[in-house]
PDB file of N, CA and C in Angstrom:
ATOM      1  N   UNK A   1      16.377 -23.761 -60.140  1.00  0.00           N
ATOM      2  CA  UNK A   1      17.291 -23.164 -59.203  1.00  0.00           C
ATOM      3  C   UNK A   1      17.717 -21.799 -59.710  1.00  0.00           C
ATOM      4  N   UNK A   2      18.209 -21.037 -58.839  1.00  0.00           N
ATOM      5  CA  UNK A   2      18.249 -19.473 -59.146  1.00  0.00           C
ATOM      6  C   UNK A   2      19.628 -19.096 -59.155  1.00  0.00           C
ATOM      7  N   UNK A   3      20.490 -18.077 -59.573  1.00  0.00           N
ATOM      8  CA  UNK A   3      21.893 -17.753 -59.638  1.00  0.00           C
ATOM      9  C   UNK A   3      22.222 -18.278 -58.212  1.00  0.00           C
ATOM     10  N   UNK A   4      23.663 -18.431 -57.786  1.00  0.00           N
ATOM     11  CA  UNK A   4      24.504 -18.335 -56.753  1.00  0.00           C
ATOM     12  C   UNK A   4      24.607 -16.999 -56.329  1.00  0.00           C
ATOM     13  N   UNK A   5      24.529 -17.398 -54.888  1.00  0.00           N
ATOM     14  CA  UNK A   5      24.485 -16.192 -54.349  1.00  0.00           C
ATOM     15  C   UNK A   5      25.650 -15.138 -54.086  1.00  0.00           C
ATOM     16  N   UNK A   6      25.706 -13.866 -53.788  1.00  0.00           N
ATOM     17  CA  UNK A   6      27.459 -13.645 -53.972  1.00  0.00           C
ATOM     18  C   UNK A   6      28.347 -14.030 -52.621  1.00  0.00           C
ATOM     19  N   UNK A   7      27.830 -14.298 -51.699  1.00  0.00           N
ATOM     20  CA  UNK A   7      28.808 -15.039 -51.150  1.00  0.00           C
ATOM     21  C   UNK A   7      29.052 -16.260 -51.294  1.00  0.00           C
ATOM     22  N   UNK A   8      28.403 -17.339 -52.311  1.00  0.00           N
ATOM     23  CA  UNK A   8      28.663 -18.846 -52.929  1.00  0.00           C
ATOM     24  C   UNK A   8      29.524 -18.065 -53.841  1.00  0.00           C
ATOM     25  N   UNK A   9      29.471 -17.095 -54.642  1.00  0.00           N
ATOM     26  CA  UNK A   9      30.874 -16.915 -55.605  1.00  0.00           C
ATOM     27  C   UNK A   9      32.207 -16.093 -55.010  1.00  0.00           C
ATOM     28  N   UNK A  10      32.341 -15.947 -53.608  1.00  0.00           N
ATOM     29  CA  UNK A  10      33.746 -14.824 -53.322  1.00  0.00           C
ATOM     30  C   UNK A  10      34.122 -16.458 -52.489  1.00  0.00           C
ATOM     31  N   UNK A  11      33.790 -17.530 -52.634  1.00  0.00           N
ATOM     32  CA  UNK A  11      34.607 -18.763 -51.620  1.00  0.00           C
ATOM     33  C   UNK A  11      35.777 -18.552 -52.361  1.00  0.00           C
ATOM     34  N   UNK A  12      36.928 -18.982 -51.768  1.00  0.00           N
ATOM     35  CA  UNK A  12      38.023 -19.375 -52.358  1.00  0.00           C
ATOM     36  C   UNK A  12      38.066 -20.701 -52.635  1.00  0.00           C
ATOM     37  N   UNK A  13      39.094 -21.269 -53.473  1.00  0.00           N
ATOM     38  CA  UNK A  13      38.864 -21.990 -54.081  1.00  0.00           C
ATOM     39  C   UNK A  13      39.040 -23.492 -53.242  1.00  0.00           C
ATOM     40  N   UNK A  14      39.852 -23.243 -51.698  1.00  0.00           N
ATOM     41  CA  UNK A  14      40.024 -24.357 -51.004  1.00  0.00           C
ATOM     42  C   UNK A  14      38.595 -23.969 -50.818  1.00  0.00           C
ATOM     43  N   UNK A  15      38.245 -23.270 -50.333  1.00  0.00           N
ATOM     44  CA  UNK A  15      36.101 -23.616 -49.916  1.00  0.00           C
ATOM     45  C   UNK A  15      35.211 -23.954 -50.423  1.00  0.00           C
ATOM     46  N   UNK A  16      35.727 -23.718 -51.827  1.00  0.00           N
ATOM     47  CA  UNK A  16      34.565 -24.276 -52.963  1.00  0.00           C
ATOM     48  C   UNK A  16      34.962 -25.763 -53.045  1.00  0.00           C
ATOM     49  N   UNK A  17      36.504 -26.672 -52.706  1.00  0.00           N
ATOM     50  CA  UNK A  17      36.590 -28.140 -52.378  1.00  0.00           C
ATOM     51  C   UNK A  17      36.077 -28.396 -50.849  1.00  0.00           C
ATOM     52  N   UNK A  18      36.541 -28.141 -50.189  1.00  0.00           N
ATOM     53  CA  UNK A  18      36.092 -28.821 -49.255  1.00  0.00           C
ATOM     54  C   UNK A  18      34.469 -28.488 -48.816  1.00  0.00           C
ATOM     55  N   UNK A  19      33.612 -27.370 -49.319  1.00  0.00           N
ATOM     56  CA  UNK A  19      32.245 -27.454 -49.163  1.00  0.00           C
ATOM     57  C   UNK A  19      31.886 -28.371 -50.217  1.00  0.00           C
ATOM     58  N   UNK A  20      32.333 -28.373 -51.279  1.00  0.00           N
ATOM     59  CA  UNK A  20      32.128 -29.346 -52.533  1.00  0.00           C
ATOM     60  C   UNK A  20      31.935 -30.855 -51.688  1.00  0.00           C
ATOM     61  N   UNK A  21      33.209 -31.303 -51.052  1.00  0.00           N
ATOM     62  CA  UNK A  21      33.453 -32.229 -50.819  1.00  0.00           C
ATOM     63  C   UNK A  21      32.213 -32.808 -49.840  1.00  0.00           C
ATOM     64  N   UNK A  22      32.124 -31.950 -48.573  1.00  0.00           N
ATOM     65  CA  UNK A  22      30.832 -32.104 -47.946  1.00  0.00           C
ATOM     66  C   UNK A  22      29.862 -32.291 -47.965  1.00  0.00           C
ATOM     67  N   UNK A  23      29.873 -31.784 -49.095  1.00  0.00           N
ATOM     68  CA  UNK A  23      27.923 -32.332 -50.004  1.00  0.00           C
ATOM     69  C   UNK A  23      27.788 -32.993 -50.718  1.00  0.00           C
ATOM     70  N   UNK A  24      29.143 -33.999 -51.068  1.00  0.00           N
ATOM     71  CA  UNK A  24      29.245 -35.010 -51.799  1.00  0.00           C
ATOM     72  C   UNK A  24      29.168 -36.257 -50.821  1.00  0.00           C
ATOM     73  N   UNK A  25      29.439 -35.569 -49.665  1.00  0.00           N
ATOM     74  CA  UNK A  25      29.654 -36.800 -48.360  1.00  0.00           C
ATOM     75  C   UNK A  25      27.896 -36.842 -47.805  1.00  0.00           C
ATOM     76  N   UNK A  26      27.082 -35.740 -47.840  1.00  0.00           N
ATOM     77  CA  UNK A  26      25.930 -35.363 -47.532  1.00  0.00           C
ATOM     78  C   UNK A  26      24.798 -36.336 -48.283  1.00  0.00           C
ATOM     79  N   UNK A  27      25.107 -35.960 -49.739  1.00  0.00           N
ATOM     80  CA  UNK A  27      24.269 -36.218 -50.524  1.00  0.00           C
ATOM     81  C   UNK A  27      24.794 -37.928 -50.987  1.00  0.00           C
ATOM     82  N   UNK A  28      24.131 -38.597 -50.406  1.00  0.00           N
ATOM     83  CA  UNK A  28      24.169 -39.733 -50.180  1.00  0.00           C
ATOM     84  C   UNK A  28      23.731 -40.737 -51.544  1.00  0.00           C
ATOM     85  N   UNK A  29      22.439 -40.108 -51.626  1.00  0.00           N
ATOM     86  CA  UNK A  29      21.426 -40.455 -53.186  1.00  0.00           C
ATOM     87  C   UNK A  29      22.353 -39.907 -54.480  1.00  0.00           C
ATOM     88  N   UNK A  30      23.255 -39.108 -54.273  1.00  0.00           N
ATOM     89  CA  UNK A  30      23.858 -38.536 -55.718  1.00  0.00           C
ATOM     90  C   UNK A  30      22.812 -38.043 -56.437  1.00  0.00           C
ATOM     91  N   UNK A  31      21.937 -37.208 -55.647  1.00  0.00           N
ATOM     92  CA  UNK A  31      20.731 -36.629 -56.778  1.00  0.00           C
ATOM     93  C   UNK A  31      21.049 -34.890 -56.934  1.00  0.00           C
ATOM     94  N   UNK A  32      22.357 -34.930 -55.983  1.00  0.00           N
ATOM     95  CA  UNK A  32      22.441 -33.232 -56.532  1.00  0.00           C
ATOM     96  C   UNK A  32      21.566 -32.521 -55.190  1.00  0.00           C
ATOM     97  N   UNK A  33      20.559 -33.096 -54.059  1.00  0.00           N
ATOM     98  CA  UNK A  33      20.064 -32.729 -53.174  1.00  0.00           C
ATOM     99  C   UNK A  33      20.826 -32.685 -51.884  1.00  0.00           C
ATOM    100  N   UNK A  34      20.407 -32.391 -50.741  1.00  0.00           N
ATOM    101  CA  UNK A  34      20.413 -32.502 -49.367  1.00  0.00           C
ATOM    102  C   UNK A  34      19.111 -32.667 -48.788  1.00  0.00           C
ATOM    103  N   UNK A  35      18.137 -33.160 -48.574  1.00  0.00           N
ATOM    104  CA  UNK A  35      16.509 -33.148 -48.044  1.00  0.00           C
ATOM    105  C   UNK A  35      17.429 -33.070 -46.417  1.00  0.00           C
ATOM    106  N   UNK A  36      16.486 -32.326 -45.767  1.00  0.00           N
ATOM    107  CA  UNK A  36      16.235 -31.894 -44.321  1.00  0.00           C
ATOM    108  C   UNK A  36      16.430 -33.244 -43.506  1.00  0.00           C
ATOM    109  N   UNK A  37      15.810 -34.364 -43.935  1.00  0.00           N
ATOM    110  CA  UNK A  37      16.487 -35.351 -42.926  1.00  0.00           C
ATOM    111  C   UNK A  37      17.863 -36.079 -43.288  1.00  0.00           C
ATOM    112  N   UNK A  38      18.703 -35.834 -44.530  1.00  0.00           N
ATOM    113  CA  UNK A  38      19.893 -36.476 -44.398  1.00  0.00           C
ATOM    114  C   UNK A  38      21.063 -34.713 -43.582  1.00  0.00           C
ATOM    115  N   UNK A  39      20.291 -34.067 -43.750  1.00  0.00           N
ATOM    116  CA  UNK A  39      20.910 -33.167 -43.177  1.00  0.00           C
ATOM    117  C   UNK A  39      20.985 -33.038 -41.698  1.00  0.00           C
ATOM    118  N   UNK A  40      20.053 -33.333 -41.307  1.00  0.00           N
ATOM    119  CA  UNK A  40      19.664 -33.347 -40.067  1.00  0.00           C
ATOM    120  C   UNK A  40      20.830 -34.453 -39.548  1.00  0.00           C
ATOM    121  N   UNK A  41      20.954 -35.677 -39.992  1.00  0.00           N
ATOM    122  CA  UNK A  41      21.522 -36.678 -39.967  1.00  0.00           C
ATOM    123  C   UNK A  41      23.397 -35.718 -40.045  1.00  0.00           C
ATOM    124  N   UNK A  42      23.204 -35.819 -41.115  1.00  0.00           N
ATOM    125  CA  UNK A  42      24.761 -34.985 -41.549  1.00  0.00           C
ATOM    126  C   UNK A  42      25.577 -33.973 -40.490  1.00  0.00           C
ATOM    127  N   UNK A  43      24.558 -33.058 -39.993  1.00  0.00           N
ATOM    128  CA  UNK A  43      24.898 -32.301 -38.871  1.00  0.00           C
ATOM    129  C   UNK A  43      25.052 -32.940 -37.460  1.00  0.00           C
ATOM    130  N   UNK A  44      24.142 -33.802 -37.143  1.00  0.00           N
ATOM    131  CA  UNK A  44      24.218 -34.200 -35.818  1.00  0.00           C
ATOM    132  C   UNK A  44      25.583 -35.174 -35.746  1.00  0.00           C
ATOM    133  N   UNK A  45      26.498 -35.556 -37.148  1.00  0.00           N
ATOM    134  CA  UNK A  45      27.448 -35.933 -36.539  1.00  0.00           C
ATOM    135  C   UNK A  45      28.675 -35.278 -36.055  1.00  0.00           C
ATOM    136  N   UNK A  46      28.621 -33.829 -36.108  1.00  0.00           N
ATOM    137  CA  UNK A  46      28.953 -32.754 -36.163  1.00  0.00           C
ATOM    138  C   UNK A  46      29.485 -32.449 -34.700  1.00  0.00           C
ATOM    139  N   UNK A  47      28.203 -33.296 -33.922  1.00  0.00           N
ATOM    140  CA  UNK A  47      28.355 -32.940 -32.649  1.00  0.00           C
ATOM    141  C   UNK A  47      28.584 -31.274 -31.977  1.00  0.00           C
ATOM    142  N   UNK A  48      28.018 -30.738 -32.803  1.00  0.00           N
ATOM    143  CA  UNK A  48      27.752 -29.118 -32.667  1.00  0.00           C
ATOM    144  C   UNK A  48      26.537 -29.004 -32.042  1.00  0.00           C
ATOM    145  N   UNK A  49      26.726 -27.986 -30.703  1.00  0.00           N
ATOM    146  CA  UNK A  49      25.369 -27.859 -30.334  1.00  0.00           C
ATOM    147  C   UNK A  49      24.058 -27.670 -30.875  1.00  0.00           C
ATOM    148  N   UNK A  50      23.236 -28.268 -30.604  1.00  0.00           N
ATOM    149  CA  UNK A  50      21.652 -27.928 -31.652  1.00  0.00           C
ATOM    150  C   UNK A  50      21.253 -26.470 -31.244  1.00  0.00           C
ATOM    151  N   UNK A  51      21.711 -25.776 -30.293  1.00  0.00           N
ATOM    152  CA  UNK A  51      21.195 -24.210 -30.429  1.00  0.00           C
ATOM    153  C   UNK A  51      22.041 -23.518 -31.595  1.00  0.00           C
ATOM    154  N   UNK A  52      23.284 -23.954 -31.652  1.00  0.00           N
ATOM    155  CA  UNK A  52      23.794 -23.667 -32.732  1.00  0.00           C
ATOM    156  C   UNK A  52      23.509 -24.149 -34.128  1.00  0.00           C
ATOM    157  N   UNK A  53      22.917 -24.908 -34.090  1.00  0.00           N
ATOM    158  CA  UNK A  53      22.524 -25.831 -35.313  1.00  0.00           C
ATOM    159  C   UNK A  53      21.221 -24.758 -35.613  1.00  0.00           C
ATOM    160  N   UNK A  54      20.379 -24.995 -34.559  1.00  0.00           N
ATOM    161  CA  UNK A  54      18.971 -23.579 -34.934  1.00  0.00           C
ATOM    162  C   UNK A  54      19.200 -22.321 -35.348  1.00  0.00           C
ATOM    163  N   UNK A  55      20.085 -21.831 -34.591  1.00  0.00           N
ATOM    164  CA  UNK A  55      20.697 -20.669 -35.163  1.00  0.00           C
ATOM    165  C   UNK A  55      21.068 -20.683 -36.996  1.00  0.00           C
ATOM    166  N   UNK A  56      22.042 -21.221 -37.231  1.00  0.00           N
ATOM    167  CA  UNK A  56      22.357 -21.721 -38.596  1.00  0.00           C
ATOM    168  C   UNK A  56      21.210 -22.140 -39.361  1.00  0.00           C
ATOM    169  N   UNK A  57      20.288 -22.775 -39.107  1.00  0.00           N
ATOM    170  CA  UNK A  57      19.215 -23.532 -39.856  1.00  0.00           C
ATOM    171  C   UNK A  57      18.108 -21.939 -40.135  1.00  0.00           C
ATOM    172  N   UNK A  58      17.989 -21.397 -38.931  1.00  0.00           N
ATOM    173  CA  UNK A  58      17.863 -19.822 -38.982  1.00  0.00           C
ATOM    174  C   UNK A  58      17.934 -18.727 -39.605  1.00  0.00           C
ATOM    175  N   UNK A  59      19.211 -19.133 -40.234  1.00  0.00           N
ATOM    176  CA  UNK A  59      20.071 -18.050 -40.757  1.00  0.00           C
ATOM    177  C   UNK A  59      20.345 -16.818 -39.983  1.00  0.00           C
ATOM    178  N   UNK A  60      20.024 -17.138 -38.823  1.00  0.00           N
ATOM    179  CA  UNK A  60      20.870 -16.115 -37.463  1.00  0.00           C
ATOM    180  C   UNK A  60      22.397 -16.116 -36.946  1.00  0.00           C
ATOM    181  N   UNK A  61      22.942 -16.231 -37.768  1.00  0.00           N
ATOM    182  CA  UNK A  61      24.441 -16.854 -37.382  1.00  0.00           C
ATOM    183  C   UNK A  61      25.331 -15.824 -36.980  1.00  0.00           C
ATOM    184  N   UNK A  62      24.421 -14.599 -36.818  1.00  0.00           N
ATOM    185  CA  UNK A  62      25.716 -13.543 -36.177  1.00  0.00           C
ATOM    186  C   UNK A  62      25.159 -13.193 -34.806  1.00  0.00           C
ATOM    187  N   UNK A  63      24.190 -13.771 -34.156  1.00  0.00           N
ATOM    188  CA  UNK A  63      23.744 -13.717 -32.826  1.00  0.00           C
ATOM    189  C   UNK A  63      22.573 -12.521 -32.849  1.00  0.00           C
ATOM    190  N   UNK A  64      22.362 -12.170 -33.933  1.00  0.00           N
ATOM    191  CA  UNK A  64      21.134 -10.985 -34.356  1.00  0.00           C
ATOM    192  C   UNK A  64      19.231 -11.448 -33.981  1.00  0.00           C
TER     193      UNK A  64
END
């Protein structure tokens, strides 16, 4: 794995718990992963639209 990126280091520190927390709820196996289908899983309970979900999965998230 490669450095953090600089916007993984300017979170504040409530974002670094509660994203913490999320991928502790994600990562199901406790292997330190997310694989594409517990994510897939993870998001759709989200109930967020899937164009929005593509977008994000994208990395188009400013409508670009």
């Amino acid at each position: 794995m490669g450095e953090p990126s600089q916007a993984a280091m300017n979170l504040t520190t409530e974002e670094k718990r509660l994203y913490g927390q999320l991928f502790q709820e994600a990562d199901t196996d406790k292997l330190g992963i997310v694989t594409g289908e517990i994510a897939l899983k993870f998001f759709q309970r989200t109930k967020l639209d899937f164009a929005l979900l593509g977008e994000v999965r994208d990395g188009d998230i400013d409508g670009e």
